[in-house]
Protein backbone atom coordinates (compact mmCIF):
# COMPACT_ATOMS: atom_id res chain seq x y z
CA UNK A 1 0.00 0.00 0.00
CA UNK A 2 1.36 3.23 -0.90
CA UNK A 3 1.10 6.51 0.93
CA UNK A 4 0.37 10.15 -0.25
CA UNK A 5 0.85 13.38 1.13
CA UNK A 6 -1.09 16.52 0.35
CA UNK A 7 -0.48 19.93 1.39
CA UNK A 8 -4.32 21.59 2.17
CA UNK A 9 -5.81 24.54 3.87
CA UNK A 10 -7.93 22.07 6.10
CA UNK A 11 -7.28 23.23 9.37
CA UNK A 12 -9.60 22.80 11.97
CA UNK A 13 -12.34 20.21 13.29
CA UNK A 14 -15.00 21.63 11.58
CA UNK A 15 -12.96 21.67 8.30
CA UNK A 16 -12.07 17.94 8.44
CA UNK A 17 -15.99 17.54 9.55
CA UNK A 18 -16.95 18.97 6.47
CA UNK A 19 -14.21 16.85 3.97
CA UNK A 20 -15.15 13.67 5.88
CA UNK A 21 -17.98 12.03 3.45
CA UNK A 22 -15.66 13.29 0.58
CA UNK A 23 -12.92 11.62 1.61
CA UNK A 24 -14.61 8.60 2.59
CA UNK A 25 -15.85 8.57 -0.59
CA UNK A 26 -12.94 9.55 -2.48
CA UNK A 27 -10.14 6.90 -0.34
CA UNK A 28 -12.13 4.88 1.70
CA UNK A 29 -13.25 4.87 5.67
CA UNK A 30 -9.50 4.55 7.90
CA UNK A 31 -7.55 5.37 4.78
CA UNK A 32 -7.12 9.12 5.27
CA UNK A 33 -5.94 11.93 8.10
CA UNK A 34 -5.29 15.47 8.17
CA UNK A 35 -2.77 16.90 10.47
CA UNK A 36 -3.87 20.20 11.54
CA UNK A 37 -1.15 20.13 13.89
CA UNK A 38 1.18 21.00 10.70
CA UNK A 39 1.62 24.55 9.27
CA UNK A 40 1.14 22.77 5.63
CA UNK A 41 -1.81 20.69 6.80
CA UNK A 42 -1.37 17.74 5.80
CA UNK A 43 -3.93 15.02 4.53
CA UNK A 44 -2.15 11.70 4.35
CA UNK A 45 -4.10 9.09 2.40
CA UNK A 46 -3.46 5.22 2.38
CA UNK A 47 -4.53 4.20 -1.15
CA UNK A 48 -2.51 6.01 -3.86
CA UNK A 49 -5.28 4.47 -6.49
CA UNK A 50 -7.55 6.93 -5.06
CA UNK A 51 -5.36 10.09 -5.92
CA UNK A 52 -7.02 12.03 -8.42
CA UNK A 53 -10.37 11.10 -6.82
CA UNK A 54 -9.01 13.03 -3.37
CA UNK A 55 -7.91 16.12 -5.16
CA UNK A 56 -11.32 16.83 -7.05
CA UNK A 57 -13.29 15.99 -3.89
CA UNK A 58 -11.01 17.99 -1.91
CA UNK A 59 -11.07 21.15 -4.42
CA UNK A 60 -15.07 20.52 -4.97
CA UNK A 61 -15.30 21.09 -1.35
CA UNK A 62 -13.28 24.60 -2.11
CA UNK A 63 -10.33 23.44 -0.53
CA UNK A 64 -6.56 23.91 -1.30
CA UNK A 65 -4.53 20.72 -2.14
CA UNK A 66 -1.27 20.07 -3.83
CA UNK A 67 0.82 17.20 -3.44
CA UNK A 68 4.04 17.06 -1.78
CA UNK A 69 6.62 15.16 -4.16
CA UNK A 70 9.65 13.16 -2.53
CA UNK A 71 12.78 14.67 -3.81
């Protein structure tokens, strides 16, 4: 299983309340969190499969996402 990391402008419980269903949706129940603990904010996801399908539902919620590239 391969992990992603995104940087977002989710930042607060009521945020991630809000992107929950989505990202259900988008990479399944347990396979997602967001650390709003980091200044980049940043939504780890379990399923790499599922990463196109992350970024539209994050930007359809009108969120900010980019993802953070291993160098």
């Amino acid at each position: 299983m391969e992990t992603t990391k995104f940087k977002t402008n989710i930042n607060c419980s009521g945020c991630i309340a809000r992107a929950t269903d989505a990202l259900n949706n988008a990479a399944g129940k347990d396979n997602w969190t967001v650390d709003t603990n980091n200044p980049n904010k940043i939504l780890t996801i379990n399923n790499a499969g599922t990463k196109a399908e992350v970024v539209r539902a994050v930007q359809n919620l009108g969120f900010k996402i980019e993802e953070i590239t291993a160098s």
